[in-house]
PDB file of N, CA and C in Angstrom:
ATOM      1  N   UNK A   1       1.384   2.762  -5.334  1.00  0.00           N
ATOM      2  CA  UNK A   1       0.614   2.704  -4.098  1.00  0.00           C
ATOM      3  C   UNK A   1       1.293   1.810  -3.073  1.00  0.00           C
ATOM      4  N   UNK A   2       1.974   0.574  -3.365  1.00  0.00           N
ATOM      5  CA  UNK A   2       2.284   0.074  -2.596  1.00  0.00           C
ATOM      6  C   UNK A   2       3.435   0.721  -2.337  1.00  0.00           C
ATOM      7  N   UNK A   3       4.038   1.478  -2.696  1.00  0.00           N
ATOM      8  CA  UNK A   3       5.429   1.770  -1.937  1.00  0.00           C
ATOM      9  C   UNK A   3       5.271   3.456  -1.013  1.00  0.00           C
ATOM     10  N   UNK A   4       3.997   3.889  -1.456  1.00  0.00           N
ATOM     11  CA  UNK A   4       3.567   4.760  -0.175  1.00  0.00           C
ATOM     12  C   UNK A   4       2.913   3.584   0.768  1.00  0.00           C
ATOM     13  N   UNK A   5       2.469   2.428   0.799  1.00  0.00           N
ATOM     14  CA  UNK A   5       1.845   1.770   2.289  1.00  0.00           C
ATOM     15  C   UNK A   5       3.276   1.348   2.706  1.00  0.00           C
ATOM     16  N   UNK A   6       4.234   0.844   2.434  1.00  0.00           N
ATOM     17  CA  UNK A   6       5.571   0.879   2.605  1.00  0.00           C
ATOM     18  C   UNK A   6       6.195   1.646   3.492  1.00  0.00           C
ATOM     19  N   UNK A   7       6.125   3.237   3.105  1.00  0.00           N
ATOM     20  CA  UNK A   7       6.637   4.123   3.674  1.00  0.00           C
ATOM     21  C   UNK A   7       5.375   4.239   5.034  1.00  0.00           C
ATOM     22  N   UNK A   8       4.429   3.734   5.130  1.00  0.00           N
ATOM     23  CA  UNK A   8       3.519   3.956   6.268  1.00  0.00           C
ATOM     24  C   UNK A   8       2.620   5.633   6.173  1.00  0.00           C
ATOM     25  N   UNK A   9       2.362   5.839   4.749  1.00  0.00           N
ATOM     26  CA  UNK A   9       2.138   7.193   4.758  1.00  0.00           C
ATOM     27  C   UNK A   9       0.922   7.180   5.107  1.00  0.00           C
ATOM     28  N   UNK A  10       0.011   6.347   4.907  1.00  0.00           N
ATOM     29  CA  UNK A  10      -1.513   6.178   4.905  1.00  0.00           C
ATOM     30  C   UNK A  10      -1.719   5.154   6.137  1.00  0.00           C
ATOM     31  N   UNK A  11      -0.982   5.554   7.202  1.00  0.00           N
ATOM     32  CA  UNK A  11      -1.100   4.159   8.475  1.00  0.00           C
ATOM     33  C   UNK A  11      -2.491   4.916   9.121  1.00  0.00           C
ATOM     34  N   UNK A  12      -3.374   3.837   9.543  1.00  0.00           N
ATOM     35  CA  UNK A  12      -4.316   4.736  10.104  1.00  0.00           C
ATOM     36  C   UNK A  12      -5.502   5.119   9.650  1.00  0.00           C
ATOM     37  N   UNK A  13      -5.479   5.639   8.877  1.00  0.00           N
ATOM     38  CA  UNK A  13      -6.486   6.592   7.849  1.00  0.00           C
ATOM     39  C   UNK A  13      -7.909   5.542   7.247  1.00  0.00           C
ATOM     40  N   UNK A  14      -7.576   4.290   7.216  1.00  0.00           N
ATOM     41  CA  UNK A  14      -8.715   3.548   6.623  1.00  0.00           C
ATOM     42  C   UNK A  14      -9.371   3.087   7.812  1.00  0.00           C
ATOM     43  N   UNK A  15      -8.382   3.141   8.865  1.00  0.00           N
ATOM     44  CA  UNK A  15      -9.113   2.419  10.041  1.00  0.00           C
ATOM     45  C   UNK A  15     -10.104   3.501  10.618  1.00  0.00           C
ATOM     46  N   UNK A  16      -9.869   4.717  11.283  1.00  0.00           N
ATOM     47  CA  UNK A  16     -10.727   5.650  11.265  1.00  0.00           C
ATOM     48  C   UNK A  16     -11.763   5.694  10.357  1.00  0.00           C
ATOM     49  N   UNK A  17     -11.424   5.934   9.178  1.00  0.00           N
ATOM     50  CA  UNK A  17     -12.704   6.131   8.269  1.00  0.00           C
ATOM     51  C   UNK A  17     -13.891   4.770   8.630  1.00  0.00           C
ATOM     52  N   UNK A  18     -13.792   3.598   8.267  1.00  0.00           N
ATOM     53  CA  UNK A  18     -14.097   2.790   8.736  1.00  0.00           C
ATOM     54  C   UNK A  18     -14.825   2.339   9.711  1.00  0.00           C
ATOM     55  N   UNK A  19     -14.602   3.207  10.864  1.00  0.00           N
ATOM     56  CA  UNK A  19     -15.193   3.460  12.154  1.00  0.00           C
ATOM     57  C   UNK A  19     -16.197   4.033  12.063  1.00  0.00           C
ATOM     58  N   UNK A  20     -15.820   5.326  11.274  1.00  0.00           N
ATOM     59  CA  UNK A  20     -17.212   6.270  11.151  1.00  0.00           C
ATOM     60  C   UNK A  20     -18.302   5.973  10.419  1.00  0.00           C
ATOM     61  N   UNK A  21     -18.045   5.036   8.959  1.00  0.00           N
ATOM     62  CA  UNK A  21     -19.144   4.376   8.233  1.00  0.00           C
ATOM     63  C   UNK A  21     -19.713   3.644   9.062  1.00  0.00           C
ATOM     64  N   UNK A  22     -19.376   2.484  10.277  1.00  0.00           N
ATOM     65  CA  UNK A  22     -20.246   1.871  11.254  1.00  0.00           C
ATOM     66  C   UNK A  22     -20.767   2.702  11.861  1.00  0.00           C
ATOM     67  N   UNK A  23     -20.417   3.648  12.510  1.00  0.00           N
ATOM     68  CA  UNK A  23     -20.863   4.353  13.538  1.00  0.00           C
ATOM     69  C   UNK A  23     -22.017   5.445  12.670  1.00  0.00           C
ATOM     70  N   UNK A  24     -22.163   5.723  11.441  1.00  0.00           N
ATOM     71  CA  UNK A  24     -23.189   6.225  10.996  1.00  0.00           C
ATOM     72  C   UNK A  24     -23.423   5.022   9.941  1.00  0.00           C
ATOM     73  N   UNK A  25     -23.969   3.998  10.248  1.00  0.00           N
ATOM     74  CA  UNK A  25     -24.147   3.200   9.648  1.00  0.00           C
ATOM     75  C   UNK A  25     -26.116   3.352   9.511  1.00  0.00           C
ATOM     76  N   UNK A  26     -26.592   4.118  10.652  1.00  0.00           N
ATOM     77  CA  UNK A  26     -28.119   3.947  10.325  1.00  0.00           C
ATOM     78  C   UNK A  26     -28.466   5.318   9.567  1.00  0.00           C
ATOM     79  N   UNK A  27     -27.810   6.008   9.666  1.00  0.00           N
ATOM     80  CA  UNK A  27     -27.887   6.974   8.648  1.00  0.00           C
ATOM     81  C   UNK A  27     -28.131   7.210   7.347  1.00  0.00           C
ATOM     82  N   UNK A  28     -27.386   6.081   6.708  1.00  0.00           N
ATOM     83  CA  UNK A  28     -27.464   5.578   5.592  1.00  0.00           C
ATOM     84  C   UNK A  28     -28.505   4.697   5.021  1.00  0.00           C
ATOM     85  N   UNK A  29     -29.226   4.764   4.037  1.00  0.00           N
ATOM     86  CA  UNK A  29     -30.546   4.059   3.658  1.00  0.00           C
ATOM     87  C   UNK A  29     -30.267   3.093   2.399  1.00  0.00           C
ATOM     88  N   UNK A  30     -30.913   2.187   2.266  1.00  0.00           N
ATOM     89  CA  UNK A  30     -30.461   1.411   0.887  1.00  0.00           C
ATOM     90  C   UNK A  30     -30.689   2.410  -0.336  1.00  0.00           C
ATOM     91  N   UNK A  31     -31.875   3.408  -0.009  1.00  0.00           N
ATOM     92  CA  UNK A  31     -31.673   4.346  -1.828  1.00  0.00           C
ATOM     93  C   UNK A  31     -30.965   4.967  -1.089  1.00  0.00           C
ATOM     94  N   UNK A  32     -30.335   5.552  -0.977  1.00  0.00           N
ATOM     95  CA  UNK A  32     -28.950   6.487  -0.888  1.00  0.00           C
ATOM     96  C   UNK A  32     -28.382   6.108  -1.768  1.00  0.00           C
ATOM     97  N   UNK A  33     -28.017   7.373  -2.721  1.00  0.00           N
ATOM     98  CA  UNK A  33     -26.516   6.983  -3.908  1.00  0.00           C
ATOM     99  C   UNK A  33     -25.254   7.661  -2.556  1.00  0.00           C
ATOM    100  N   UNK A  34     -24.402   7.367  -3.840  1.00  0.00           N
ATOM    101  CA  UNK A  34     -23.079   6.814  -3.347  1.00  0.00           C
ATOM    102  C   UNK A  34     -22.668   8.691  -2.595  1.00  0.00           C
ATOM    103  N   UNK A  35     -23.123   9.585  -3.603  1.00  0.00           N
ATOM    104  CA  UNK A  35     -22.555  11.104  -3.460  1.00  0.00           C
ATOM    105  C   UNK A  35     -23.531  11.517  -1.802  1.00  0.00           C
ATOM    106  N   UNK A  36     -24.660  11.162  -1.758  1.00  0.00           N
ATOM    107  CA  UNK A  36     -25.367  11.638  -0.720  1.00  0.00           C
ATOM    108  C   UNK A  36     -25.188  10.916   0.736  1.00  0.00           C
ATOM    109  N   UNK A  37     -24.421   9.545   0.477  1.00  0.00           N
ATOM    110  CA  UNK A  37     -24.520   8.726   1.675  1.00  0.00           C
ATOM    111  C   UNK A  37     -23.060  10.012   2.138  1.00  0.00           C
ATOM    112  N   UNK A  38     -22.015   9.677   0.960  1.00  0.00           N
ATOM    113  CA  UNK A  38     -20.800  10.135   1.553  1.00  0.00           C
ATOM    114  C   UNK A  38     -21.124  11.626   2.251  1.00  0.00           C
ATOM    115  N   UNK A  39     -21.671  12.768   2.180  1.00  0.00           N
ATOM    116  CA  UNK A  39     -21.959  13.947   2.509  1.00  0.00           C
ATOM    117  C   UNK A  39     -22.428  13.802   3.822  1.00  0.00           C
ATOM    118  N   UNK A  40     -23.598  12.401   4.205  1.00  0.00           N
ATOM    119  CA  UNK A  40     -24.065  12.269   5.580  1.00  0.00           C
ATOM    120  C   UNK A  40     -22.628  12.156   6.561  1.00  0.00           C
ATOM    121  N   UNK A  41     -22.139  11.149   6.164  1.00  0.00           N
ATOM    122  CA  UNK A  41     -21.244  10.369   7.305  1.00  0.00           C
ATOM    123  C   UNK A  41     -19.543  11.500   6.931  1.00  0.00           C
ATOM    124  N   UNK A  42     -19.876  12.511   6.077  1.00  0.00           N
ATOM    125  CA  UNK A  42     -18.504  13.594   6.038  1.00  0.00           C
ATOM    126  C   UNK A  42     -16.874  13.060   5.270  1.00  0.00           C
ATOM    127  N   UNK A  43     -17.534  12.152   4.543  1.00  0.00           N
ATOM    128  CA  UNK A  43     -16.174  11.651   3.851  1.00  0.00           C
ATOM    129  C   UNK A  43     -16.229  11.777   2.191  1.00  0.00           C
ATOM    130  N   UNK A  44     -15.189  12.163   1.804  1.00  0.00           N
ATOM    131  CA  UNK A  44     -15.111  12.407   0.075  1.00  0.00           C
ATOM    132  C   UNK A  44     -15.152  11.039  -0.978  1.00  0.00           C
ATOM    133  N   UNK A  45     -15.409  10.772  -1.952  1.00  0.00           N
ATOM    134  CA  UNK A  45     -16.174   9.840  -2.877  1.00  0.00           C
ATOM    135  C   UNK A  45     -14.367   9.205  -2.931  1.00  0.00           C
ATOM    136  N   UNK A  46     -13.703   9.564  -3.122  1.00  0.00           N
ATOM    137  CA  UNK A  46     -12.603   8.766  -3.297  1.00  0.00           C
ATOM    138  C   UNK A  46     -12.297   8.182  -1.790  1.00  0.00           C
ATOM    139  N   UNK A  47     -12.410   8.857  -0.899  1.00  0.00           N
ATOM    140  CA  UNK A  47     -12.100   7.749   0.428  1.00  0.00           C
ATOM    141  C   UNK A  47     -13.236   6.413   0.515  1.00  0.00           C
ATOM    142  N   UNK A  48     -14.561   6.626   0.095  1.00  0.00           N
ATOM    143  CA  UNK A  48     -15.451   6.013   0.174  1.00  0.00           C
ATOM    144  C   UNK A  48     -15.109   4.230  -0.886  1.00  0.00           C
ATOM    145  N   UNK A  49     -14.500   4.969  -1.835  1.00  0.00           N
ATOM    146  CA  UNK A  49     -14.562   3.950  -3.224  1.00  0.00           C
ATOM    147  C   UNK A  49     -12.752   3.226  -2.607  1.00  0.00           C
ATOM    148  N   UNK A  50     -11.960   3.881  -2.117  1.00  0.00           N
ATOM    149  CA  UNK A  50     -10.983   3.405  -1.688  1.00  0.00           C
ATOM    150  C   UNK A  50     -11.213   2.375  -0.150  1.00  0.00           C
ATOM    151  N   UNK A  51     -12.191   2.751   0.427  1.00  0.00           N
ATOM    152  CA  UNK A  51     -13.027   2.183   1.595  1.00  0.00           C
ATOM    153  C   UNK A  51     -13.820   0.198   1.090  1.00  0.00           C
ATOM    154  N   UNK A  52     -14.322   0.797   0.476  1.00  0.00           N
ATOM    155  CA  UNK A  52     -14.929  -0.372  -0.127  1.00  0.00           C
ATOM    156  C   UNK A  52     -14.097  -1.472  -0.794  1.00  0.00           C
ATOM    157  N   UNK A  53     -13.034  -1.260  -1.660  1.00  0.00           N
ATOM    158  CA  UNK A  53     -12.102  -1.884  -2.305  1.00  0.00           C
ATOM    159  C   UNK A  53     -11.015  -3.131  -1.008  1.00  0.00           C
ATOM    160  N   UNK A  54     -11.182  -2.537   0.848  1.00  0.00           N
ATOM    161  CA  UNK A  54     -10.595  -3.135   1.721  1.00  0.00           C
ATOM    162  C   UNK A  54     -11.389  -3.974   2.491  1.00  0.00           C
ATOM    163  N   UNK A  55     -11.019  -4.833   3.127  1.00  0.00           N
ATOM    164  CA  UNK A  55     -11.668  -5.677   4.155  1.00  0.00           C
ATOM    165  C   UNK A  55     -11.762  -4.719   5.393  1.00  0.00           C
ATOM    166  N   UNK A  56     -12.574  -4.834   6.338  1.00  0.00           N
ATOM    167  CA  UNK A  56     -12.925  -4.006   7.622  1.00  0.00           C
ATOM    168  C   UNK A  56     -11.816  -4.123   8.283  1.00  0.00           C
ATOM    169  N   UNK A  57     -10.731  -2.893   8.668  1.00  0.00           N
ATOM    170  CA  UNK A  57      -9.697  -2.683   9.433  1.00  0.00           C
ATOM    171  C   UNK A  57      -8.514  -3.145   8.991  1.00  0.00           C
ATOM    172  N   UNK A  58      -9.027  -3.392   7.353  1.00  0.00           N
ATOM    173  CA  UNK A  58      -7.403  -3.429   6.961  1.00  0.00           C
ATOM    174  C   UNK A  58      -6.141  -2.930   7.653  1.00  0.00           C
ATOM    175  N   UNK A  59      -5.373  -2.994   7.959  1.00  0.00           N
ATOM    176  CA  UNK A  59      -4.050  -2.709   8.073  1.00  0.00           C
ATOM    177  C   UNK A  59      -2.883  -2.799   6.966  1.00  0.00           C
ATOM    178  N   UNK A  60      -2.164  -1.488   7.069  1.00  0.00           N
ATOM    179  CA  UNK A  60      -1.160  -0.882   5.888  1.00  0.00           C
ATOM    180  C   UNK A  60       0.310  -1.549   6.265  1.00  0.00           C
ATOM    181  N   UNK A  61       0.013  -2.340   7.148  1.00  0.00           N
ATOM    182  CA  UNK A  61       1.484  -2.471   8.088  1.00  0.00           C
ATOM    183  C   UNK A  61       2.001  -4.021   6.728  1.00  0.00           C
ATOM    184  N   UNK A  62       2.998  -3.942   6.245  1.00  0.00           N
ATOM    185  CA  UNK A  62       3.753  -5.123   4.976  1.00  0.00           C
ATOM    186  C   UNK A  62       3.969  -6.547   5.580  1.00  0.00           C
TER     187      UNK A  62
END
């Protein structure tokens, strides 16, 4: 993994996503599981779980 953030393959991509979880941030309810929140706000369970694992606006840049 780190030597695709290296190559800059994923530049970008968390920051967008990121955006959109705030921006449908009321959408989302505390019972919401994890499969139904992601379906509201249009993002797949692995961007979500890869989402969470970063600080807000991480940057890929070394």
């Amino acid at each position: 993994m780190q030597a695709a953030m290296a190559r800059g393959q994923h530049c970008g991509r968390p920051r967008t996503a990121t955006f959109k979880i705030e921006a449908a941030g009321q959408l989302i309810t505390a019972g919401d599981s994890v499969a139904s929140a992601c379906l509201k706000i249009g993002i797949n369970k692995s961007t979500y779980y890869r989402l969470k694992k970063q600080p807000p606006f991480a940057t890929t840049t070394p």
